[in-house]
N, C-alpha and C. Protein backbone atom coordinates (compact mmCIF):
# COMPACT_ATOMS: atom_id res chain seq x y z
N UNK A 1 -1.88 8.44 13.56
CA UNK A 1 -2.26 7.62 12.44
C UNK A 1 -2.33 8.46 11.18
N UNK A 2 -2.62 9.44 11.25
CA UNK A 2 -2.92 10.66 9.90
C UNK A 2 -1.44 11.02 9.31
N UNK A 3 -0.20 11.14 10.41
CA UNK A 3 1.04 11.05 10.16
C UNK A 3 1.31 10.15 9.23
N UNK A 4 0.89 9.22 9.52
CA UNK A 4 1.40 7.77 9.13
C UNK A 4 0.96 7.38 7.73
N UNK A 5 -0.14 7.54 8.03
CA UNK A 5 -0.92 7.84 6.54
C UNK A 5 -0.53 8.46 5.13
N UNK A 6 -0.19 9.89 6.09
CA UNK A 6 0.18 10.87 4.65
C UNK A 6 1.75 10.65 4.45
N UNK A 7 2.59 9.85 5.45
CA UNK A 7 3.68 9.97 4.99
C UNK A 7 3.80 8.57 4.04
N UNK A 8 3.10 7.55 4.13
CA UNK A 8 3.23 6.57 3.41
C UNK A 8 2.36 6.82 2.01
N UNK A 9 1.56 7.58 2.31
CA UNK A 9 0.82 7.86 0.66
C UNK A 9 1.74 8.98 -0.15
N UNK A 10 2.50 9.67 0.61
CA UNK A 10 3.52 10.59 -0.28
C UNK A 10 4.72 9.43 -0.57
N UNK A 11 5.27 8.83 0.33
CA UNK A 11 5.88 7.94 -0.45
C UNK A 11 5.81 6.77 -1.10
N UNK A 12 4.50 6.27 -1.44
CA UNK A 12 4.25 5.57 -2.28
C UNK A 12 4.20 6.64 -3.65
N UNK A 13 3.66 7.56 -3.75
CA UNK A 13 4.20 8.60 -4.73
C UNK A 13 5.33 9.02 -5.12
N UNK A 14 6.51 9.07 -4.17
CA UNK A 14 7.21 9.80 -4.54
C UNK A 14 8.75 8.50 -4.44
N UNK A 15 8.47 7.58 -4.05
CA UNK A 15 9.07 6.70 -3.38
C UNK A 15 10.52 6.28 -5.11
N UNK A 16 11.56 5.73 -5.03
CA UNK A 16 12.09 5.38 -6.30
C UNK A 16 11.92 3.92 -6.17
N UNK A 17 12.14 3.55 -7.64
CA UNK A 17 11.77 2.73 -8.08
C UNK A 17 12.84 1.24 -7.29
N UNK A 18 13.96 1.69 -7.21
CA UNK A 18 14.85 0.63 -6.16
C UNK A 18 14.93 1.02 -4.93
N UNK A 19 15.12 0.57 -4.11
CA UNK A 19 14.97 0.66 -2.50
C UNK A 19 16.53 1.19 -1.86
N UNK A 20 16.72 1.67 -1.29
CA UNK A 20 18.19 1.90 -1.03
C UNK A 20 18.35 0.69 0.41
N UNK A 21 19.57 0.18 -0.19
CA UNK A 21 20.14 -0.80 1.03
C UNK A 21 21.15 -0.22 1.67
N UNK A 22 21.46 -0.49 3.15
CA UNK A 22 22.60 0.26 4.21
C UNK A 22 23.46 -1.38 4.47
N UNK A 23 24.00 -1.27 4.49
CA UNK A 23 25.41 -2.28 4.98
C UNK A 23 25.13 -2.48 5.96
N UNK A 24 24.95 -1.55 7.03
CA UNK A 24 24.98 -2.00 8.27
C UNK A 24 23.76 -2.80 8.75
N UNK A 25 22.63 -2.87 7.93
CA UNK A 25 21.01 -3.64 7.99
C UNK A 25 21.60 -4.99 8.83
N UNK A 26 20.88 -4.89 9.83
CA UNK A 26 21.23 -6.49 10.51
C UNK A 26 19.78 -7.29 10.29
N UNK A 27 18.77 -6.45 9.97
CA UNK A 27 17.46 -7.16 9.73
C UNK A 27 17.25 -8.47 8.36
N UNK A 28 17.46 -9.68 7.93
CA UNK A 28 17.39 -10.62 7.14
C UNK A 28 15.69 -10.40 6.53
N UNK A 29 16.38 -10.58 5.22
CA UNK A 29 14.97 -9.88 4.52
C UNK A 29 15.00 -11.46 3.84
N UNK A 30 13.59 -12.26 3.43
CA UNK A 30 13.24 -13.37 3.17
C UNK A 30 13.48 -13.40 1.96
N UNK A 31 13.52 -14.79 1.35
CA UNK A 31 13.78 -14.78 -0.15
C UNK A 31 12.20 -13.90 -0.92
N UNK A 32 13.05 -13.86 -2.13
CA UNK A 32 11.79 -13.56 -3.08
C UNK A 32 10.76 -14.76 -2.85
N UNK A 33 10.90 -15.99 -2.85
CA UNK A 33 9.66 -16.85 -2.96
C UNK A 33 9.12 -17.10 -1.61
N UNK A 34 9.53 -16.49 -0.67
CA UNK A 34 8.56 -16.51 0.88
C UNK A 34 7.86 -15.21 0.70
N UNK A 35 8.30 -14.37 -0.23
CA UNK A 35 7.25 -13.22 0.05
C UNK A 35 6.40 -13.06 -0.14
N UNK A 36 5.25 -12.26 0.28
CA UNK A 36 3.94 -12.49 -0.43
C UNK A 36 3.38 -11.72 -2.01
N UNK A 37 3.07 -12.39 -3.10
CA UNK A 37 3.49 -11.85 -4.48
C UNK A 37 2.09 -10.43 -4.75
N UNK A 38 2.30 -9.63 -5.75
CA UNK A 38 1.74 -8.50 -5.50
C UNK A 38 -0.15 -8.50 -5.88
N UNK A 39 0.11 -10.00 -6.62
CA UNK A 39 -1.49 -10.38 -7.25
C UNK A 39 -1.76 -10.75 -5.78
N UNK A 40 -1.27 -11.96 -4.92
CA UNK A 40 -1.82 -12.26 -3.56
C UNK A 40 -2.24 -10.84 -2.21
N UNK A 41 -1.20 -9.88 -2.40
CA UNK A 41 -0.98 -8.77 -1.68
C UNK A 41 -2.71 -8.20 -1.82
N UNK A 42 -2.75 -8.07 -3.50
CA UNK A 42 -3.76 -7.07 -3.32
C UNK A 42 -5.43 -7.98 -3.64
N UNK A 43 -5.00 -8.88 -3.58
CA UNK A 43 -6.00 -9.69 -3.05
C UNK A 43 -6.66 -10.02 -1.43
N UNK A 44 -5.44 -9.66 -1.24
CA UNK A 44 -5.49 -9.39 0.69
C UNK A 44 -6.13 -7.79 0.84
N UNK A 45 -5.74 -7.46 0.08
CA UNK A 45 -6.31 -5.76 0.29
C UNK A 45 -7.54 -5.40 -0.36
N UNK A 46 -7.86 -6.07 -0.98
CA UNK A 46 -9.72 -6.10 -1.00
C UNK A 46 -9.91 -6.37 -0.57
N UNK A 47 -9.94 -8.13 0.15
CA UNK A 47 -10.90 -8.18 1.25
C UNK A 47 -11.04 -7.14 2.41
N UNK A 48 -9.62 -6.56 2.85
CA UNK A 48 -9.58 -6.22 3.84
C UNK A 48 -10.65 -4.81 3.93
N UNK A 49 -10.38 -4.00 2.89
CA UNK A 49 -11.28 -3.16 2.24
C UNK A 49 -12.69 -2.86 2.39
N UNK A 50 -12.93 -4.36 1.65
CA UNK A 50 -14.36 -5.04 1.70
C UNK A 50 -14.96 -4.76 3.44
N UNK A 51 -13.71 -5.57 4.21
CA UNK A 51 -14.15 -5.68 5.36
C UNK A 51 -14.25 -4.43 6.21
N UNK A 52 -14.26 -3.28 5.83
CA UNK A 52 -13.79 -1.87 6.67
C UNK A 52 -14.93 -1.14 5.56
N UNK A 53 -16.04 -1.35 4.63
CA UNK A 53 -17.16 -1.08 4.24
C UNK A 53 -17.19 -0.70 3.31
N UNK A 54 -15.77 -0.64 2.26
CA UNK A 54 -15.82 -0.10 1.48
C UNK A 54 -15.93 -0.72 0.16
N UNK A 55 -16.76 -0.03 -0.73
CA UNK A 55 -17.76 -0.56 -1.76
C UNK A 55 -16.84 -0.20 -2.52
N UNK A 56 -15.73 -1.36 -3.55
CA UNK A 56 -14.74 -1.18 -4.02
C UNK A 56 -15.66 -0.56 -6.03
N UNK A 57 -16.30 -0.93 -6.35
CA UNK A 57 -17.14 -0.30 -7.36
C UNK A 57 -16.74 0.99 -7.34
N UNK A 58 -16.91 1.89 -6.76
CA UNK A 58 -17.10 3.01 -6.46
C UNK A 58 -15.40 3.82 -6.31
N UNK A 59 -14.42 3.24 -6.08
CA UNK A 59 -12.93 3.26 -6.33
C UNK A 59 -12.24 2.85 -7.41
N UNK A 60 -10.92 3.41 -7.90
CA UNK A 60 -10.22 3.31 -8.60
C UNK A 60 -8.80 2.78 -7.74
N UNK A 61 -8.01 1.88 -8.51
CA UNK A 61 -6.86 1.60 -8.05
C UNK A 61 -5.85 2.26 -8.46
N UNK A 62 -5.34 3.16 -7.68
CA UNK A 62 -4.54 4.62 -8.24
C UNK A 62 -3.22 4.09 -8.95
N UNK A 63 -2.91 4.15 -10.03
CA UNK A 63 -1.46 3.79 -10.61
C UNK A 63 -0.37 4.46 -10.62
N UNK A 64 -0.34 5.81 -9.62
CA UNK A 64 0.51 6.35 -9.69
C UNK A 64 1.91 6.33 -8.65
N UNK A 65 2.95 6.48 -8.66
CA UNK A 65 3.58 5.71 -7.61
C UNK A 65 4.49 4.51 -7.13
N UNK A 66 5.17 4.25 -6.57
CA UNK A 66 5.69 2.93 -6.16
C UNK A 66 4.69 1.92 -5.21
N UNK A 67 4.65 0.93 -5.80
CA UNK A 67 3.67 -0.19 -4.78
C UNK A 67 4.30 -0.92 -3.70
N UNK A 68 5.49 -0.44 -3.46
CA UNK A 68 6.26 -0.69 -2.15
C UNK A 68 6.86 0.39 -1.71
N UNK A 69 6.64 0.48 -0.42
CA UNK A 69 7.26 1.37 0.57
C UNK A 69 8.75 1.15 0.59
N UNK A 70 9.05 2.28 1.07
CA UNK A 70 10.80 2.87 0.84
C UNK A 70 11.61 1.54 1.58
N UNK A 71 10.92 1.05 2.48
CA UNK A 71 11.88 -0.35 3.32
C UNK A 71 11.47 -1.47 2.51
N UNK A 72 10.44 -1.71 1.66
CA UNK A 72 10.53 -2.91 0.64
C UNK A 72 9.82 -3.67 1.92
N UNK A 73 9.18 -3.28 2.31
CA UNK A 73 8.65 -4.48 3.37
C UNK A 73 6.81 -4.29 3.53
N UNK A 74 6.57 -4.02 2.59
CA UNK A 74 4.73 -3.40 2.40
C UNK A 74 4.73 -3.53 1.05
N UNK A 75 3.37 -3.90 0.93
CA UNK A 75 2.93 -3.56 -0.63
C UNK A 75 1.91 -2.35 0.12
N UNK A 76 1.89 -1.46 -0.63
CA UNK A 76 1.05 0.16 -0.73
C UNK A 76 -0.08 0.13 -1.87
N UNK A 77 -1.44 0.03 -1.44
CA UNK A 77 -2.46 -0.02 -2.56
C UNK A 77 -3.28 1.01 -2.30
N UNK A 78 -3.14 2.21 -3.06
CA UNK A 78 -4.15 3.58 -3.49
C UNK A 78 -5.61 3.58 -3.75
N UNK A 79 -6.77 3.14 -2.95
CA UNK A 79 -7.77 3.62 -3.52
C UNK A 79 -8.32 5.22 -3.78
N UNK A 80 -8.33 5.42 -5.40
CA UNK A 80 -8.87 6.80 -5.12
C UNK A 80 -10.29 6.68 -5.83
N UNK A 81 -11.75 7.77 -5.13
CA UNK A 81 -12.86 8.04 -5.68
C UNK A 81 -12.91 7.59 -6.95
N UNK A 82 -14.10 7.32 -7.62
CA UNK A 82 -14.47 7.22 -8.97
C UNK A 82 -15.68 7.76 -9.42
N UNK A 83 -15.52 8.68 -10.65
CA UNK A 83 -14.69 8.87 -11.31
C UNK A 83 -14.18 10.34 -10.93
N UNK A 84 -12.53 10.43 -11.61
CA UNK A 84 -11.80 11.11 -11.35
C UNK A 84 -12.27 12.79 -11.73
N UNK A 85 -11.46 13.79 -11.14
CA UNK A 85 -10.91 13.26 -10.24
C UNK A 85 -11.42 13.40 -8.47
N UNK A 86 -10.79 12.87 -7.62
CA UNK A 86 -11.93 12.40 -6.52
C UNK A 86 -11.81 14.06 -5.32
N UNK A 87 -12.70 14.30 -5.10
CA UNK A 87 -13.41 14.76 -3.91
C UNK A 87 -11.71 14.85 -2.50
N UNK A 88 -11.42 15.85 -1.97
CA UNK A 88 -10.11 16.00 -1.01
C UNK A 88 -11.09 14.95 0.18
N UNK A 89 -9.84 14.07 0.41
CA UNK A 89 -10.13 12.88 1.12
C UNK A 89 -10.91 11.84 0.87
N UNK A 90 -11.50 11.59 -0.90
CA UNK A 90 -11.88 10.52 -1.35
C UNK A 90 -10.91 9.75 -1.53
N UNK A 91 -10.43 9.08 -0.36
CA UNK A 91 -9.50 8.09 -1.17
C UNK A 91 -9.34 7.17 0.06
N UNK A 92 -8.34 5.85 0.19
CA UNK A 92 -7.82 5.12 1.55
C UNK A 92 -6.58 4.27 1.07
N UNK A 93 -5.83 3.70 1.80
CA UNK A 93 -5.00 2.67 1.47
C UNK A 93 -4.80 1.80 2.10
N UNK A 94 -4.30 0.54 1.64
CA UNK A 94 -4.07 -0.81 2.26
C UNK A 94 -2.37 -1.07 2.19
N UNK A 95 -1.90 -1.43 2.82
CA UNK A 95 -0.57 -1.45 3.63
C UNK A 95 -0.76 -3.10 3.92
N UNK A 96 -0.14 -3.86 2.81
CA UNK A 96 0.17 -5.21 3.07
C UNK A 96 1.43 -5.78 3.10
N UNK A 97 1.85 -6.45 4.33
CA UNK A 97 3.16 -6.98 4.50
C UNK A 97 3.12 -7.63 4.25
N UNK A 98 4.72 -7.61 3.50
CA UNK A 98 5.44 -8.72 2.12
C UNK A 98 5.52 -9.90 2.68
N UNK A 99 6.09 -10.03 4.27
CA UNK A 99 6.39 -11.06 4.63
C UNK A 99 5.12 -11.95 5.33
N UNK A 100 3.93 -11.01 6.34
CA UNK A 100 3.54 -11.54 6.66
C UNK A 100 1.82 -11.91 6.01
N UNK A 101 1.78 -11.07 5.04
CA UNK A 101 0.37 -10.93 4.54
C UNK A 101 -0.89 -10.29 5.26
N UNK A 102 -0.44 -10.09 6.40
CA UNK A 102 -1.14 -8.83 6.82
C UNK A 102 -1.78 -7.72 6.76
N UNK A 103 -2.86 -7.34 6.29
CA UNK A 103 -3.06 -5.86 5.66
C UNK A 103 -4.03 -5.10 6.71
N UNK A 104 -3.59 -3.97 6.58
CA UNK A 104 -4.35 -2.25 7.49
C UNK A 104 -4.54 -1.73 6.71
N UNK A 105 -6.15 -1.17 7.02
CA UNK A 105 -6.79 -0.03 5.81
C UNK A 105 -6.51 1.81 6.51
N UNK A 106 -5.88 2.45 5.62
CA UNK A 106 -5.68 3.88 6.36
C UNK A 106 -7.09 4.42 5.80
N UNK A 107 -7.83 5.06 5.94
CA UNK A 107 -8.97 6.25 5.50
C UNK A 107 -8.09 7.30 5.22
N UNK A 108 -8.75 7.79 3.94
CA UNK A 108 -8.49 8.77 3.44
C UNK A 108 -8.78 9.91 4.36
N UNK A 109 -8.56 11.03 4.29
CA UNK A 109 -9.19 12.29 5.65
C UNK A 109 -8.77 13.83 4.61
C-alpha cells in the first residue's frame, strides 16, 4: 500500500497535463457526462476523509500537480498539513473513481 501511495502521489505531481492514449486500449472509457465531475469527486473525498478521522480544518488542499492519474481513471486529491510547510508525512490522499465514485483514503507515512 505505501508503494501505491507514493507512486500515485509522485504522479499526481509529476503526471502531464494530457493522458497518453495506446491504440491498442480495448478498455471503453465512458462519456464525459457519465463521469463523475471534479466538484462531485472531491466532495466524495471529504466525506470519505471525514470518515477515516480526519479533521479537514487542519489540512490544505495541495494545488500542486495533476488531479488525475496517468490512466485518467481517478481523480487524485492532496491533503497537505496546515500551515505550510507540513511536518514529513503530514499529509494523505483520496483516490476517487471517475467512473464509479468510489473513494480510498491513502495516509500520509
Amino acid at each position: 500500500m505505501r508503494n501505491r501511495l507514493l507512486t500515485a502521489f509522485f504522479a499526481a505531481l509529476c503526471a502531464a497535463a494530457v493522458p497518453t492514449v495506446h491504440a491498442d486500449e480495448t478498455r471503453a472509457t465512458p462519456p464525459a457526462s457519465a463521469l463523475v465531475s471534479r466538484e462531485r469527486a472531491l466532495q466524495l473525498a471529504q466525506v470519505a476523509a471525514k470518515g477515516h478521522g480526519y479533521n479537514l480544518a487542519k489540512y490544505e488542499l495541495s494545488t500542486f500537480g495533476n488531479e488525475v492519474n496517468e490512466k485518467n481513471d481517478e481523480w487524485l486529491f492532496v491533503y497537505n498539513c496546515s500551515p505550510a510547510p507540513p511536518p514529513p508525512g503530514c499529509f494523505f490522499m483520496v483516490a476517487v473513481n471517475r467512473s464509479t465514485g468510489s473513494a480510498e483514503v491513502y495516509p500520509g507515512e
